[in-house]
N, C-alpha and C. Protein backbone atom coordinates (compact mmCIF):
# COMPACT_ATOMS: atom_id res chain seq x y z
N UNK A 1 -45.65 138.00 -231.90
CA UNK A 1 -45.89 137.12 -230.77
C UNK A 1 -46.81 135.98 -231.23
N UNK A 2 -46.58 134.70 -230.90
CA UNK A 2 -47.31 133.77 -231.36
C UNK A 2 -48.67 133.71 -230.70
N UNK A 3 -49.76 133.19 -231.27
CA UNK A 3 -50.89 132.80 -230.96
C UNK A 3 -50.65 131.73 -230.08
N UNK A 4 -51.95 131.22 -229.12
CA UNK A 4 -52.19 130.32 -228.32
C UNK A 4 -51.96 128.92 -229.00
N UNK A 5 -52.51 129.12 -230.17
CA UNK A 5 -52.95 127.42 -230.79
C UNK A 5 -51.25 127.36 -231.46
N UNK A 6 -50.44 128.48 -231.59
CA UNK A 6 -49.02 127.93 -232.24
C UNK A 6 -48.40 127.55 -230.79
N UNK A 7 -48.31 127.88 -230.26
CA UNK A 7 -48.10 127.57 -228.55
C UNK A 7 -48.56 126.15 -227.75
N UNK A 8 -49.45 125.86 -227.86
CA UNK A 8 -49.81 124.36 -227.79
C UNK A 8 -49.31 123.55 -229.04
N UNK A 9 -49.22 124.20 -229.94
CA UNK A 9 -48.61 123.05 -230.83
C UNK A 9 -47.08 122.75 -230.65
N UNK A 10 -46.68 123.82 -230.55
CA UNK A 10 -44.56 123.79 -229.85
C UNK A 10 -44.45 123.34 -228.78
N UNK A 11 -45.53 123.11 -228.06
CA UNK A 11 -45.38 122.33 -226.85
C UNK A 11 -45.69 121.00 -226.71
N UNK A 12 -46.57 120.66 -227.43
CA UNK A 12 -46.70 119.30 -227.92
C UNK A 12 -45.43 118.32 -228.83
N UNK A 13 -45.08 119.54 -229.67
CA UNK A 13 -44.53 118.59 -230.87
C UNK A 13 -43.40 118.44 -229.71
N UNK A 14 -42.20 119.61 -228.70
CA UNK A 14 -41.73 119.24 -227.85
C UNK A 14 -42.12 118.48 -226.69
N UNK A 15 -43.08 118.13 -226.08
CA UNK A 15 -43.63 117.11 -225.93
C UNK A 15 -43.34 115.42 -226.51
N UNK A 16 -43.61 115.18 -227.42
CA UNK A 16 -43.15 113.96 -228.53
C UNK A 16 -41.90 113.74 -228.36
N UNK A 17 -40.79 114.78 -228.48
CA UNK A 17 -39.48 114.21 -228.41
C UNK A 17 -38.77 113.63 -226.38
N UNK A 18 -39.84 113.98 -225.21
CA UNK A 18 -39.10 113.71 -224.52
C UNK A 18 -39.32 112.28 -224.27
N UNK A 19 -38.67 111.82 -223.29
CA UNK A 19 -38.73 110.77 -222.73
C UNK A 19 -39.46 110.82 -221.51
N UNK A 20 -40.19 109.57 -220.93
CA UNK A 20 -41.01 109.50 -219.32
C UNK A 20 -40.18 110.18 -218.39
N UNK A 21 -38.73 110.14 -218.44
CA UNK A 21 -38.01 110.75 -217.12
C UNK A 21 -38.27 112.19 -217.24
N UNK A 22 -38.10 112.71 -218.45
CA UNK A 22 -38.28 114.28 -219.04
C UNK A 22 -39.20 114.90 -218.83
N UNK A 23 -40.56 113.93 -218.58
CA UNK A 23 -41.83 114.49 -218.48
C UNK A 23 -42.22 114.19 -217.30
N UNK A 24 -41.65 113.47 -216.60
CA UNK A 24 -41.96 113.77 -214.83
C UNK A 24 -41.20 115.28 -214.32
N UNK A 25 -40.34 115.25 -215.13
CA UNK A 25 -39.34 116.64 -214.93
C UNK A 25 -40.54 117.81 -215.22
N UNK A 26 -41.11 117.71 -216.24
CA UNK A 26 -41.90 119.18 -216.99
C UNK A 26 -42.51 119.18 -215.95
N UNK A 27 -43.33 118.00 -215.34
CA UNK A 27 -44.52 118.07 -214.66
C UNK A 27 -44.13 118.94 -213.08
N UNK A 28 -42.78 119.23 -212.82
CA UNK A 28 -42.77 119.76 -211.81
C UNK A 28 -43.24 121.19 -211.68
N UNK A 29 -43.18 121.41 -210.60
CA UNK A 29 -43.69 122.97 -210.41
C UNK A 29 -42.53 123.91 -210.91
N UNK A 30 -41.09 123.91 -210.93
CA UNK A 30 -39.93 124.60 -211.16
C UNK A 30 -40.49 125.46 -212.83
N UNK A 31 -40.65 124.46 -213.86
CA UNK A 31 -41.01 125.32 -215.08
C UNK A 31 -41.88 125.28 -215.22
N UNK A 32 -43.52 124.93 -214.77
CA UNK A 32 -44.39 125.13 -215.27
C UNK A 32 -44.50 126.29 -214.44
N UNK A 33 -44.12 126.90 -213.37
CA UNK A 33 -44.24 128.48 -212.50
C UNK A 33 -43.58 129.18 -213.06
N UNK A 34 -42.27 128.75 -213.83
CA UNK A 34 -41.19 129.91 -213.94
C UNK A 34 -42.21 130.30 -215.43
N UNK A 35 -43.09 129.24 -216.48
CA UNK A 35 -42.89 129.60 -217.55
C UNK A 35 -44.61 130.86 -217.50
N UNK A 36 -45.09 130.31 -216.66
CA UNK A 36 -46.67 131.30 -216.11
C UNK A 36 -45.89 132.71 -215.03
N UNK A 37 -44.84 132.49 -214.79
CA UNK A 37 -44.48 133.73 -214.19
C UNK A 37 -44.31 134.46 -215.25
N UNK A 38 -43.27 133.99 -216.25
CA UNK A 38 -42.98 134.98 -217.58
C UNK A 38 -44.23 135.57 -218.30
N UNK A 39 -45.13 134.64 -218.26
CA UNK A 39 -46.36 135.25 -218.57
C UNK A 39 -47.28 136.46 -218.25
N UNK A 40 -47.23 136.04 -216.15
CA UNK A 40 -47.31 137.35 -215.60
C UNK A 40 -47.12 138.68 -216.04
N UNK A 41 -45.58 138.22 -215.78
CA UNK A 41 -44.64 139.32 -216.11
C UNK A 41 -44.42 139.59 -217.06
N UNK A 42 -44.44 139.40 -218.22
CA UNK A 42 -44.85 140.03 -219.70
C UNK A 42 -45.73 140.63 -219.81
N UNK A 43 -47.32 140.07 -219.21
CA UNK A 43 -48.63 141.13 -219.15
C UNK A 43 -48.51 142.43 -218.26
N UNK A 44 -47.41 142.34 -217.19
CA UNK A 44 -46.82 143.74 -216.45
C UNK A 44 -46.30 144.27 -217.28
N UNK A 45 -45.42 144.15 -218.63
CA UNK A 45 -44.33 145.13 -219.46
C UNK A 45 -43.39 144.86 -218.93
N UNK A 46 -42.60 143.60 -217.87
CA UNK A 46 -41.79 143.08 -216.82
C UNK A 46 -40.49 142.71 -217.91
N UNK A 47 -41.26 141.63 -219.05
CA UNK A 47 -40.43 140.52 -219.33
C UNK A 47 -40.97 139.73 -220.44
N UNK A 48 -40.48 139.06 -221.41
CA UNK A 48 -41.03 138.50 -222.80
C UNK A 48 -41.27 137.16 -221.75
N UNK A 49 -42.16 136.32 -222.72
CA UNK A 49 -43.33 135.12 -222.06
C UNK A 49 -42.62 133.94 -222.88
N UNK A 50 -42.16 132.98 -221.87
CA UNK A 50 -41.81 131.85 -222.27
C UNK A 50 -42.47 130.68 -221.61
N UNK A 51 -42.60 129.48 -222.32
CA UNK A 51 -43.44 128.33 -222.22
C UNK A 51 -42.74 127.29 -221.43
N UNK A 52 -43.58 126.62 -220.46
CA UNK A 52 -42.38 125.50 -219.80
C UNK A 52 -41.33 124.96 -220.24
N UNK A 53 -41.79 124.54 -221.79
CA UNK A 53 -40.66 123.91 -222.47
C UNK A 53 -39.31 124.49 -222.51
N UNK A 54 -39.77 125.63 -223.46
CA UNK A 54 -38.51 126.65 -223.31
C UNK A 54 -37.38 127.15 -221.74
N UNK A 55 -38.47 127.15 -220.95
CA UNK A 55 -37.79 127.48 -219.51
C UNK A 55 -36.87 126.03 -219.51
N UNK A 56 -37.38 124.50 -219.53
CA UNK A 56 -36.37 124.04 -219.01
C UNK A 56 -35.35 123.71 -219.79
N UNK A 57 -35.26 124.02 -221.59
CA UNK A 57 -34.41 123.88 -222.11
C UNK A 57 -33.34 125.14 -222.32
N UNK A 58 -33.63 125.78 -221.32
CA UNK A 58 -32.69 127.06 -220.69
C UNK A 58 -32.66 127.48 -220.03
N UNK A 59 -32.17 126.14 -218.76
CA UNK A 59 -31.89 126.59 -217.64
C UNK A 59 -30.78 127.28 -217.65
N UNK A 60 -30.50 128.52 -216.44
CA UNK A 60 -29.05 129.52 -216.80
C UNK A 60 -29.19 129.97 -217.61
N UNK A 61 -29.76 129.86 -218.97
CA UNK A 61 -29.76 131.06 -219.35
C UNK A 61 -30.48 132.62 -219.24
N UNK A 62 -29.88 133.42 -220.58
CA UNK A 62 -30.92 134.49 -219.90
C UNK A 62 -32.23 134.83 -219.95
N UNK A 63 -32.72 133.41 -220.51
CA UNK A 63 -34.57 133.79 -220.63
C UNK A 63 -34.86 133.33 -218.95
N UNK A 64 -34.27 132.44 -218.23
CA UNK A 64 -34.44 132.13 -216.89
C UNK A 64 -34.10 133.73 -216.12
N UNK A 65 -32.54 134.29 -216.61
CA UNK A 65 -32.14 135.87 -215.79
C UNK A 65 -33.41 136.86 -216.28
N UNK A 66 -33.83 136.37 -217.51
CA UNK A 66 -34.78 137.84 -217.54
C UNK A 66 -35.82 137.70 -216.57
N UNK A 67 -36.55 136.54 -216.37
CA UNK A 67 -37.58 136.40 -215.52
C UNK A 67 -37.46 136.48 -214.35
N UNK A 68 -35.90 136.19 -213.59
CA UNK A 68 -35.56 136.75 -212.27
C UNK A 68 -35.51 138.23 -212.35
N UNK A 69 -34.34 138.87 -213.24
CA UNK A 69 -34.89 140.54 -213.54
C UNK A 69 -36.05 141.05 -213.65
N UNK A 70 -36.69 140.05 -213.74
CA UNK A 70 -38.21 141.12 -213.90
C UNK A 70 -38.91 140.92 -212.75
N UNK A 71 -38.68 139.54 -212.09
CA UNK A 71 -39.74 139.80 -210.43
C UNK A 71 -38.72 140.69 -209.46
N UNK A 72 -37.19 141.14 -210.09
CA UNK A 72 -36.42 141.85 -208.84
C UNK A 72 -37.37 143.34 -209.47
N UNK A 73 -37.15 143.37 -210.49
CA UNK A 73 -38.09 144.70 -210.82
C UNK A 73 -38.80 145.41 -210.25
N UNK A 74 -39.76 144.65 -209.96
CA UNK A 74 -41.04 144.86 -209.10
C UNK A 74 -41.14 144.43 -207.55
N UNK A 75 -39.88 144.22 -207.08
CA UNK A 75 -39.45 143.95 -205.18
C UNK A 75 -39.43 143.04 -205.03
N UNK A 76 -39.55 141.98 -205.70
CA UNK A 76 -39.23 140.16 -205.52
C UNK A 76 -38.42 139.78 -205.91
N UNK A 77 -37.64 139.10 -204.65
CA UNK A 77 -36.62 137.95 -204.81
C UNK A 77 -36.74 136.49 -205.32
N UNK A 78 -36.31 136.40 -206.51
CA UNK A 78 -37.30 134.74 -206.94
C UNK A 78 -35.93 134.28 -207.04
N UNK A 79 -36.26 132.69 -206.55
CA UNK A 79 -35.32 131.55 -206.40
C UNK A 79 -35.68 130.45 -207.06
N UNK A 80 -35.26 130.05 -208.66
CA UNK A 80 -35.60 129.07 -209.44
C UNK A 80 -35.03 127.69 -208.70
N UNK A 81 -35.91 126.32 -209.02
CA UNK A 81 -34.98 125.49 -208.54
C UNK A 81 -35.20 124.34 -209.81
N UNK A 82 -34.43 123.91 -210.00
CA UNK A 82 -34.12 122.96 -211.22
C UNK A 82 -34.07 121.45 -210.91
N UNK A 83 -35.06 121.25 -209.44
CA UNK A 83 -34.45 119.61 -208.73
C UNK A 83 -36.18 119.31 -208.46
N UNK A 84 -37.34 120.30 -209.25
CA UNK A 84 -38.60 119.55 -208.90
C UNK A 84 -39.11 120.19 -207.76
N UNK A 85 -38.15 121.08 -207.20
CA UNK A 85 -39.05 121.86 -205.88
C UNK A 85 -39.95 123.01 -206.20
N UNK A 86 -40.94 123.42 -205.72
CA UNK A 86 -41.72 124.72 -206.22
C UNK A 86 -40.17 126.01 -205.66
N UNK A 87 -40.31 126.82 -206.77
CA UNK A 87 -39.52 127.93 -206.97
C UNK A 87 -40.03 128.77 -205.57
N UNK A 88 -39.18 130.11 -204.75
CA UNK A 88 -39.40 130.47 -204.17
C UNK A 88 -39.29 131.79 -204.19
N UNK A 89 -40.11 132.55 -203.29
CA UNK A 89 -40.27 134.11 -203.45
C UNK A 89 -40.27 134.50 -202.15
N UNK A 90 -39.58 135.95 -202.44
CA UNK A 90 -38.70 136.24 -201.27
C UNK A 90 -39.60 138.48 -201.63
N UNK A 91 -40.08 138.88 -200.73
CA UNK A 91 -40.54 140.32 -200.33
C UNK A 91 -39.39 140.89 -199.16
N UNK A 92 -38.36 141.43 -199.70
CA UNK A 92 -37.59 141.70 -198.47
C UNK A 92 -36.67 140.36 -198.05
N UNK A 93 -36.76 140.21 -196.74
CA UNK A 93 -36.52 138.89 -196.22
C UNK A 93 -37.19 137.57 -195.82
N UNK A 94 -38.14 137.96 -196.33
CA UNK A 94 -39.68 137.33 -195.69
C UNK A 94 -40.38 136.68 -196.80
N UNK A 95 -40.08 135.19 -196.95
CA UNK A 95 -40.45 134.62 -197.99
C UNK A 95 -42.02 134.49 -197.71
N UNK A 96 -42.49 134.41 -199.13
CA UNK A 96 -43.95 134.59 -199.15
C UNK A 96 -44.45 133.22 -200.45
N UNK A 97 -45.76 133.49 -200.76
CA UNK A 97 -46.65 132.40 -201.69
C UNK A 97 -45.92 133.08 -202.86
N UNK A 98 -45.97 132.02 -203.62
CA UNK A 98 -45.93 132.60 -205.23
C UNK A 98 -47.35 133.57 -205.74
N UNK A 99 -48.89 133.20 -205.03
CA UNK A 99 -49.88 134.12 -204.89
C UNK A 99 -49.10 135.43 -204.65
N UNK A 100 -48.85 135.84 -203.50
CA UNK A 100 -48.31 136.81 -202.60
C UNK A 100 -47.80 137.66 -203.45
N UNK A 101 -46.67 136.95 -204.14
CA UNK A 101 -45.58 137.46 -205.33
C UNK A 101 -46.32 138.62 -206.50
N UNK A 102 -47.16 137.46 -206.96
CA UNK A 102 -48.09 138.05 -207.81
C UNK A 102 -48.65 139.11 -207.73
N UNK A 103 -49.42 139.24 -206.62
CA UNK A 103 -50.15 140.11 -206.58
C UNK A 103 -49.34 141.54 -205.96
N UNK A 104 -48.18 141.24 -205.25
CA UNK A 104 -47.73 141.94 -204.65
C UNK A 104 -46.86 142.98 -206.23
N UNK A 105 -46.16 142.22 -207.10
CA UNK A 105 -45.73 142.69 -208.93
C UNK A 105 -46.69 143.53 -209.52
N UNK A 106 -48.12 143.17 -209.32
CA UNK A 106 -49.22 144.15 -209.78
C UNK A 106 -49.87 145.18 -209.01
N UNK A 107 -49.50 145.30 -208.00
CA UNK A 107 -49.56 146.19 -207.38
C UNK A 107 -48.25 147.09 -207.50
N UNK A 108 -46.77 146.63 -207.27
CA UNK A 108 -45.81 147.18 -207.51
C UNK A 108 -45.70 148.04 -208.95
N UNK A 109 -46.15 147.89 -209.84
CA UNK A 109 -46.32 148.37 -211.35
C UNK A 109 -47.44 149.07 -211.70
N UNK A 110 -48.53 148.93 -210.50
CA UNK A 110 -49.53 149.78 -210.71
C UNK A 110 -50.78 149.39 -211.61
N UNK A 111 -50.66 147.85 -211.78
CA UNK A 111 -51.51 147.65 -212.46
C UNK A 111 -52.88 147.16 -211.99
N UNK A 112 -54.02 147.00 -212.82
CA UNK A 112 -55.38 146.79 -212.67
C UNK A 112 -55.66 145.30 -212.96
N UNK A 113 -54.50 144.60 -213.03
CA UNK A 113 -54.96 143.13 -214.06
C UNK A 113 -54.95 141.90 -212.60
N UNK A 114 -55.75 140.95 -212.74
CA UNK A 114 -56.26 140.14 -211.70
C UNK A 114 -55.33 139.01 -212.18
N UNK A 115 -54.10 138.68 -211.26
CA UNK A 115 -53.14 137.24 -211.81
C UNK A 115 -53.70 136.14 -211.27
N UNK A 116 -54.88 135.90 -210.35
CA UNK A 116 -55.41 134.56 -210.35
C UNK A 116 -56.18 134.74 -211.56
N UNK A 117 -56.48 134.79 -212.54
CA UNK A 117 -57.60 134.92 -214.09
C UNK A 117 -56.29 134.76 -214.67
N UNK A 118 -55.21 134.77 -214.41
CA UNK A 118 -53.75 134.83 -215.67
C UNK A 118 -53.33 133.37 -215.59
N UNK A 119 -52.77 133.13 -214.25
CA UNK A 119 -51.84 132.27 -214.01
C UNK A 119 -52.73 131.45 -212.90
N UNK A 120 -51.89 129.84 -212.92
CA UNK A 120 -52.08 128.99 -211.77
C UNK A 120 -51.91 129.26 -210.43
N UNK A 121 -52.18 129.91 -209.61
CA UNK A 121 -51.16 130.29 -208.54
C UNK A 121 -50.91 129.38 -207.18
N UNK A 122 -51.87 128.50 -207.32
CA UNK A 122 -52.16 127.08 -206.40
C UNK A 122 -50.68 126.71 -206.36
N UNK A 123 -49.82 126.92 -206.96
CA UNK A 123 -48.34 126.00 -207.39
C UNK A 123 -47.17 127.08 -206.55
């Protein structure tokens, strides 16, 4: 698993190659949540941890399905959106915060770990 500082650097050097339209794109909430969810959910044993970049240069694929498999895992319905909208989470029928989500995954798994100290959850 890579270190932090190889991680900012793959994100940077991808970084360099986009264009201004590309990077109003990153800046949305869609992959910078999906790529701190994988994070989450990797620190649960959920799901391997991928970086915004990676999330939006695979959309559909299955690093996007694993990270939906892993919040259905744990009783969440997650709804990626690829148009700049914040992604959505679904408990049942009853959509909730991406907070909500969170905490509701670490509790579902039984764990002790605090996901506002992990992840952004303001988003």
């Amino acid at each position: 698993m890579a270190n932090r500082e190889e991680n900012l650097k793959k994100i940077n050097e991808e970084l360099e190659k986009l264009s201004d339209e590309e990077l109003d794109k990153v800046a949305g909430g869609n992959y910078n949540q999906t790529g701190g969810d994988s994070f989450l959910l990797n620190k649960l044993g959920l799901c391997n941890y991928y970086d915004p970049i990676e999330i939006q240069f695979t959309i559909g694929t299955s690093k996007e399905q694993e990270v939906q498999a892993a919040w259905k895992a744990c009783g969440v319905n997650f709804i990626w959106h690829g148009d700049g909208k914040d992604n959505e989470y679904y408990i049942g029928t009853r959509k909730v915060s991406r907070r909500e989500a969170a905490w509701h995954a670490v509790k579902a798994v039984g764990s002790d770990i605090n996901p506002e100290r992990m992840v952004n959850l303001n988003k």
